[in-house]
PDB file of N, CA and C in Angstrom:
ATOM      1  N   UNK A   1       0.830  -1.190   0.000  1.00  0.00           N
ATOM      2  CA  UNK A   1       0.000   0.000   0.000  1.00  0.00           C
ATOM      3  C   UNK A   1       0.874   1.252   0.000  1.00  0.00           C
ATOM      4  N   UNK A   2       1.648   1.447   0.726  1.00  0.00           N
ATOM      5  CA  UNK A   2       2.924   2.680   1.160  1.00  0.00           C
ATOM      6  C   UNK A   2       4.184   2.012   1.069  1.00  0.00           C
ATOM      7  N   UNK A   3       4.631   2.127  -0.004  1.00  0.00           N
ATOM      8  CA  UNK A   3       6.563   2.101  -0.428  1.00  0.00           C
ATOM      9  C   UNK A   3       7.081   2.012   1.394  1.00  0.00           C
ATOM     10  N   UNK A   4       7.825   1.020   1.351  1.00  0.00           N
ATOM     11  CA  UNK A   4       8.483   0.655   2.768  1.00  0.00           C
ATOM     12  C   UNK A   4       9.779   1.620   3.182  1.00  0.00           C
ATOM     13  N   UNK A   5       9.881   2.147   4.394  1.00  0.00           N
ATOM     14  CA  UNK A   5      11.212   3.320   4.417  1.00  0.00           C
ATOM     15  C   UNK A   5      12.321   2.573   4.085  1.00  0.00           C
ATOM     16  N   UNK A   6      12.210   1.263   4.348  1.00  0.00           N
ATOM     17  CA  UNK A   6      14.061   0.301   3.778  1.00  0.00           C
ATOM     18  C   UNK A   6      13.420  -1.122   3.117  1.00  0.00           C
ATOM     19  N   UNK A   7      14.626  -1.328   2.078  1.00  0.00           N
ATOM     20  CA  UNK A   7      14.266  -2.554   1.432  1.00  0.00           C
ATOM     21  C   UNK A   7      14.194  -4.131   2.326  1.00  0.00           C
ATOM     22  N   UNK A   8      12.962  -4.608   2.196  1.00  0.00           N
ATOM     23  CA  UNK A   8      12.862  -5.679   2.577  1.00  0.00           C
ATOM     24  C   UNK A   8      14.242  -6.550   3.329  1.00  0.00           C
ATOM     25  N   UNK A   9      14.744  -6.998   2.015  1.00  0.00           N
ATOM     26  CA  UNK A   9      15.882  -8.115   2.009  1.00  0.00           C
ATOM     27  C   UNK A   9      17.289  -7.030   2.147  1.00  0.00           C
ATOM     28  N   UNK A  10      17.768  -6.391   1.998  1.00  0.00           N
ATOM     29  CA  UNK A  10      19.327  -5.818   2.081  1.00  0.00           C
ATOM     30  C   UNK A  10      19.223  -4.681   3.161  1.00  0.00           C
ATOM     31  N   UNK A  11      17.501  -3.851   3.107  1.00  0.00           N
ATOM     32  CA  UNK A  11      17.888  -2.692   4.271  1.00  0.00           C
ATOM     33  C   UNK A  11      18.150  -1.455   3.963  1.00  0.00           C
ATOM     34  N   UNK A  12      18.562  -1.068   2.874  1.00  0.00           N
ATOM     35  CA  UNK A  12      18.907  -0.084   2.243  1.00  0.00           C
ATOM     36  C   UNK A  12      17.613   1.426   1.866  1.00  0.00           C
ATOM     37  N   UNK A  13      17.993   2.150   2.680  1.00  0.00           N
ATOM     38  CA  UNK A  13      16.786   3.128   2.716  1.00  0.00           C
ATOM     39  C   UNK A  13      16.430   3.623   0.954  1.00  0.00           C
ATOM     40  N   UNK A  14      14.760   3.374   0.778  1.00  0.00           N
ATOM     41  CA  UNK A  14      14.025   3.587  -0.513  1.00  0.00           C
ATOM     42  C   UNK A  14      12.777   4.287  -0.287  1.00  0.00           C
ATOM     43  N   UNK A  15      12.448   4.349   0.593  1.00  0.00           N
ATOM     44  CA  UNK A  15      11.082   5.340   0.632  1.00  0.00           C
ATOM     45  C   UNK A  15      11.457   6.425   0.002  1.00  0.00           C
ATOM     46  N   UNK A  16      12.226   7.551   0.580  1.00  0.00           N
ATOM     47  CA  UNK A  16      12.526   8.659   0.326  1.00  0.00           C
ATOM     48  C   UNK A  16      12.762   8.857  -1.387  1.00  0.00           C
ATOM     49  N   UNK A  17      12.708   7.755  -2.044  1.00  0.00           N
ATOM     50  CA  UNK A  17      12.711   7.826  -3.561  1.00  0.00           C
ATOM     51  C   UNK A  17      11.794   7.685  -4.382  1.00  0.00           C
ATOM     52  N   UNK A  18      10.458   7.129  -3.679  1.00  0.00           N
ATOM     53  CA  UNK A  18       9.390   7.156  -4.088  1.00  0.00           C
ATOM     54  C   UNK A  18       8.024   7.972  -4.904  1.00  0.00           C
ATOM     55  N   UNK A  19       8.562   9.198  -4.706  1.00  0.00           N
ATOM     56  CA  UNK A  19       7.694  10.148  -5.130  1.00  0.00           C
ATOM     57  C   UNK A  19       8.626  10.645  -6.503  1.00  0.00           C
ATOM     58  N   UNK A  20       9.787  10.596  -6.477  1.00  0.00           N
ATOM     59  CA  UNK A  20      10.587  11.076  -7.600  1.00  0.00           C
ATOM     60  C   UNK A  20       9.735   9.686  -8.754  1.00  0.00           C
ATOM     61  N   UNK A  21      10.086   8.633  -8.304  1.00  0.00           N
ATOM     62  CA  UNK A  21      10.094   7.712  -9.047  1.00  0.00           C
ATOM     63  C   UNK A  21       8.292   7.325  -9.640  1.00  0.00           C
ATOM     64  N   UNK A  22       7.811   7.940  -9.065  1.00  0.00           N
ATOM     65  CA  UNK A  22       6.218   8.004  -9.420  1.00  0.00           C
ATOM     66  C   UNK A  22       6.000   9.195 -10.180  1.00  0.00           C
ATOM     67  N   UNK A  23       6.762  10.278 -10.511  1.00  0.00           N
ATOM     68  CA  UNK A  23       6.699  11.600 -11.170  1.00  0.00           C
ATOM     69  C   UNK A  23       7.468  11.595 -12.503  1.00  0.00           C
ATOM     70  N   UNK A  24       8.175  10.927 -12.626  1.00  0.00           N
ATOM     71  CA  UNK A  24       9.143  10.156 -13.534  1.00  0.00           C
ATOM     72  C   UNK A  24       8.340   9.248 -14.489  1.00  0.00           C
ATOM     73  N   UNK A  25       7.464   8.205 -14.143  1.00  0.00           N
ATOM     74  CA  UNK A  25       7.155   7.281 -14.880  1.00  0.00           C
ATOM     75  C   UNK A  25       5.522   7.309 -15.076  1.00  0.00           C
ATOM     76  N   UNK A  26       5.142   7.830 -14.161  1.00  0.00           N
ATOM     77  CA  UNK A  26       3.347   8.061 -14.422  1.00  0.00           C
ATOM     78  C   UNK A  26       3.206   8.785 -15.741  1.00  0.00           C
ATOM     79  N   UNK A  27       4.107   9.904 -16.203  1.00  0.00           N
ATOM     80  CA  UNK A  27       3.256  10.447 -17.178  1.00  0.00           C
ATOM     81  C   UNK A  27       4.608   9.720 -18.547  1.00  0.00           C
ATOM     82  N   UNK A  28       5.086   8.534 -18.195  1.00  0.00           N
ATOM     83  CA  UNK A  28       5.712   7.914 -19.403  1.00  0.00           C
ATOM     84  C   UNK A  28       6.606   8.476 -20.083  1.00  0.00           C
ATOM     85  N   UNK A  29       7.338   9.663 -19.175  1.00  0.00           N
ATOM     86  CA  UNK A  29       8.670  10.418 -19.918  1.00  0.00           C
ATOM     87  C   UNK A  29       9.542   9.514 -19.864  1.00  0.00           C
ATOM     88  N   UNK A  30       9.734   8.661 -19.088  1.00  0.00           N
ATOM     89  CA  UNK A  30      11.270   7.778 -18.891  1.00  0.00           C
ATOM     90  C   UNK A  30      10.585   6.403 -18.553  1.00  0.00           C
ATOM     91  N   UNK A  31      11.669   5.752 -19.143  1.00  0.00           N
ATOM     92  CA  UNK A  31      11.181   3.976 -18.557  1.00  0.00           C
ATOM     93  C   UNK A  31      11.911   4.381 -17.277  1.00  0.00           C
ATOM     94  N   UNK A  32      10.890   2.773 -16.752  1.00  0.00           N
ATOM     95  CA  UNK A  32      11.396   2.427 -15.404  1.00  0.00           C
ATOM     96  C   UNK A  32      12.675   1.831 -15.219  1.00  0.00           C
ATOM     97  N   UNK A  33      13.526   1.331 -16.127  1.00  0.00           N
ATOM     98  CA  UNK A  33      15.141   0.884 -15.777  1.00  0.00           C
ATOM     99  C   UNK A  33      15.640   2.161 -15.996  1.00  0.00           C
ATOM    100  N   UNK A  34      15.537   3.032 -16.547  1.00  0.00           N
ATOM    101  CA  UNK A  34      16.076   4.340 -16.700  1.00  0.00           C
ATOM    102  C   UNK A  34      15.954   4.951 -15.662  1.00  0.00           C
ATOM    103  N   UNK A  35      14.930   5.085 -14.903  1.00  0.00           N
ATOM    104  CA  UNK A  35      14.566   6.150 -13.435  1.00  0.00           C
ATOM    105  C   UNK A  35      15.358   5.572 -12.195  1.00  0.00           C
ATOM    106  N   UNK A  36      15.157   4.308 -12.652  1.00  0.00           N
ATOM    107  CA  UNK A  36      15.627   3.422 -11.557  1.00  0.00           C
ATOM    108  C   UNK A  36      17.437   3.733 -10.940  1.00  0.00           C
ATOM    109  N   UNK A  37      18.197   3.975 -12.493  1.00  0.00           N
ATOM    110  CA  UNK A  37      19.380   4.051 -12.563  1.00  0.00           C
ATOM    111  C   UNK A  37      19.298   5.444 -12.342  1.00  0.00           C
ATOM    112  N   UNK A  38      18.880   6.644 -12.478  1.00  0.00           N
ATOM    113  CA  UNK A  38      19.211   7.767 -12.202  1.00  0.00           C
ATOM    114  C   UNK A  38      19.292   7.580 -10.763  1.00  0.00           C
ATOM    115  N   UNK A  39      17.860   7.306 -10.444  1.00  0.00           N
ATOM    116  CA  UNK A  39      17.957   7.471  -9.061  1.00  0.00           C
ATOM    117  C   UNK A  39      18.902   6.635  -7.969  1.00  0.00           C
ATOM    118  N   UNK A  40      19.869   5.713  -8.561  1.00  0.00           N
ATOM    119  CA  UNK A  40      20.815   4.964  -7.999  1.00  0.00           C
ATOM    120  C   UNK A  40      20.183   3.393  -7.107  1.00  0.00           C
ATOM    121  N   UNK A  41      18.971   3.147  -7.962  1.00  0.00           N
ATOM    122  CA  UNK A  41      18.517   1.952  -6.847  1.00  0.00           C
ATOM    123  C   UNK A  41      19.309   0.954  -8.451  1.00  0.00           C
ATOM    124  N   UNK A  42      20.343   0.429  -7.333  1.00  0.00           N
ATOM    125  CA  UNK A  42      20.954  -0.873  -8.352  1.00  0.00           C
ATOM    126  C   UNK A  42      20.775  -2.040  -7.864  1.00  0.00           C
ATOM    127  N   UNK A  43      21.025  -2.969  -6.290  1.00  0.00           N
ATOM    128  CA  UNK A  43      20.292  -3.584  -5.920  1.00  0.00           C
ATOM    129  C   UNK A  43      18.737  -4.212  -6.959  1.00  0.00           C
ATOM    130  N   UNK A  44      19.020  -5.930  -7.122  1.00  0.00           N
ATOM    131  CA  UNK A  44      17.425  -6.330  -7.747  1.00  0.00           C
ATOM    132  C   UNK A  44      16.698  -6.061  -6.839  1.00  0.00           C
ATOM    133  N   UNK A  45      17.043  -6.388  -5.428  1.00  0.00           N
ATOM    134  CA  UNK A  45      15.919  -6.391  -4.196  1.00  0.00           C
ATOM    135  C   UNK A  45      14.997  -5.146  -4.323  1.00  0.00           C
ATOM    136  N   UNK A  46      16.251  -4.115  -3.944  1.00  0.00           N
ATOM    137  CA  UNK A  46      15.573  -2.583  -4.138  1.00  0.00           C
ATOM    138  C   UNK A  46      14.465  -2.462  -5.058  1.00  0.00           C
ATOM    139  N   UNK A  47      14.828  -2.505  -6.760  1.00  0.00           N
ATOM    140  CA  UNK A  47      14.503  -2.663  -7.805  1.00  0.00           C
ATOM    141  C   UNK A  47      13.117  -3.649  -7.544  1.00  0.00           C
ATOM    142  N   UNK A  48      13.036  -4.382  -7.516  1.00  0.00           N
ATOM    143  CA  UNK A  48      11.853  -5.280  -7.218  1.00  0.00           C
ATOM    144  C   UNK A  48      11.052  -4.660  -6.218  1.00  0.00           C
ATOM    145  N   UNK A  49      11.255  -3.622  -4.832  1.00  0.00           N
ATOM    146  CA  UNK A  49      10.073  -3.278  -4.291  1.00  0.00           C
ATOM    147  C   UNK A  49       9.632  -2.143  -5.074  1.00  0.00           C
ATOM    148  N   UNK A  50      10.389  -1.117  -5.967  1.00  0.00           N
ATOM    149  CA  UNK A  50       9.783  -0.409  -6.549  1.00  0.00           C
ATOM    150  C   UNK A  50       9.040  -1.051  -7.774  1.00  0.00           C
ATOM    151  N   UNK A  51       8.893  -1.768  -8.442  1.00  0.00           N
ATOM    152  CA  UNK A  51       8.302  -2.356  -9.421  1.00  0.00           C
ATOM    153  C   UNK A  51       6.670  -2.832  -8.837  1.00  0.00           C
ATOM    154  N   UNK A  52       6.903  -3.553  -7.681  1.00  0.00           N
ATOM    155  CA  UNK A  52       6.171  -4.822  -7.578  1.00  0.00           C
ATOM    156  C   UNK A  52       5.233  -4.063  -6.382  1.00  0.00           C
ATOM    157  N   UNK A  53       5.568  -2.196  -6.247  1.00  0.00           N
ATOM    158  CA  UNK A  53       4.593  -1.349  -5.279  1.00  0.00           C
ATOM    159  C   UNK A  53       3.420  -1.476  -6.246  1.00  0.00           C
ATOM    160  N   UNK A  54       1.930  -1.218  -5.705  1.00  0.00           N
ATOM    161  CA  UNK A  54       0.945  -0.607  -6.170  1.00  0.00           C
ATOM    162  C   UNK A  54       0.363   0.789  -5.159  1.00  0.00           C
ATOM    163  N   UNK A  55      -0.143   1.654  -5.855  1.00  0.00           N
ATOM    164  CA  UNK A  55      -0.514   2.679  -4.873  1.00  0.00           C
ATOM    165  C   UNK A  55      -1.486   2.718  -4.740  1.00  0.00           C
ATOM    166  N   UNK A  56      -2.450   1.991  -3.859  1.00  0.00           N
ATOM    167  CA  UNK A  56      -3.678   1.966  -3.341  1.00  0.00           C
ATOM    168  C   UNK A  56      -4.212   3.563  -2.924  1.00  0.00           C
ATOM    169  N   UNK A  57      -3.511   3.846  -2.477  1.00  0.00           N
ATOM    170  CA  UNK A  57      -3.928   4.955  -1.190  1.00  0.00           C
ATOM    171  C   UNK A  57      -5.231   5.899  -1.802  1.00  0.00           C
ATOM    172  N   UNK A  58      -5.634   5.981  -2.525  1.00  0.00           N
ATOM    173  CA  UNK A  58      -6.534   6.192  -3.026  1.00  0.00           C
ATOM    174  C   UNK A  58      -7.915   5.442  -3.138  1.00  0.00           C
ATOM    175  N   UNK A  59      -7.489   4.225  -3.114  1.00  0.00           N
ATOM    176  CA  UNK A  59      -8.659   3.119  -2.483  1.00  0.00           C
ATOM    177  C   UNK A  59      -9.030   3.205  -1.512  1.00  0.00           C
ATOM    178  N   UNK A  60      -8.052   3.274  -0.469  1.00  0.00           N
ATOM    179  CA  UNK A  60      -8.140   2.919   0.474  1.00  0.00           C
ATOM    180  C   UNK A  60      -8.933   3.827   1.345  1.00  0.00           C
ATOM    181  N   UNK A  61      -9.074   5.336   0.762  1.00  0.00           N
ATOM    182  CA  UNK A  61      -8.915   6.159   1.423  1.00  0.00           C
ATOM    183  C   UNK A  61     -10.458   6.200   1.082  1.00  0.00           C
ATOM    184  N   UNK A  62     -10.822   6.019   0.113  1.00  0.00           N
ATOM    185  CA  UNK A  62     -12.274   6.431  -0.484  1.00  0.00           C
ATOM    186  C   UNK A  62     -13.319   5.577   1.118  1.00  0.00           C
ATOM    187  N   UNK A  63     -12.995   4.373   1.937  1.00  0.00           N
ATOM    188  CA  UNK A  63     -13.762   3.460   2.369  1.00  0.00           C
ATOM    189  C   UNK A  63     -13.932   4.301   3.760  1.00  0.00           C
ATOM    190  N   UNK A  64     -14.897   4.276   4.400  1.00  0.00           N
ATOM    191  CA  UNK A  64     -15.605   4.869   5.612  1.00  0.00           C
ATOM    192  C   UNK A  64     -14.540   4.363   6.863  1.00  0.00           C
ATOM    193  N   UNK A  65     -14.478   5.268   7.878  1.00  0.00           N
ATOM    194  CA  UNK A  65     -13.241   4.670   8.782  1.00  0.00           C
ATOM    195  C   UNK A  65     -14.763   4.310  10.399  1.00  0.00           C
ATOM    196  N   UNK A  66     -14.380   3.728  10.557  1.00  0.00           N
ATOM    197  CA  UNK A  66     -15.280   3.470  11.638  1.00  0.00           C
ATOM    198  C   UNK A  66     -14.547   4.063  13.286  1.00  0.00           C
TER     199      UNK A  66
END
């Protein structure tokens, strides 16, 4: 749901790259191995939580909080 502040498996702080990397590829100026490498996530691990995020938060948010 929310990009994790460190990668799963190695630890390596990635949150903080998250919003670049969603501003980058939403409107299809740059592929995603391209953003990926600017932004220095070389790590597959890394690489794999940014891929394999979805951004709910918009779902989520629409549902009644009790």
């Amino acid at each position: 749901m929310i990009i994790p502040v460190r990668c799963f498996s190695c630890g390596k702080p990635i949150g903080h790259l998250w919003e670049d990397f969603v501003s980058k590829t939403n409107n299809r100026t740059q592929k995603v191995k391209e953003t990926l490498d600017d932004l220095g996530v070389e790590r597959y691990c890394c690489r794999a939580m940014f891929m394999g995020q979805v951004d709910l938060m918009d779902t989520v948010s629409a549902f009644k909080k009790f």
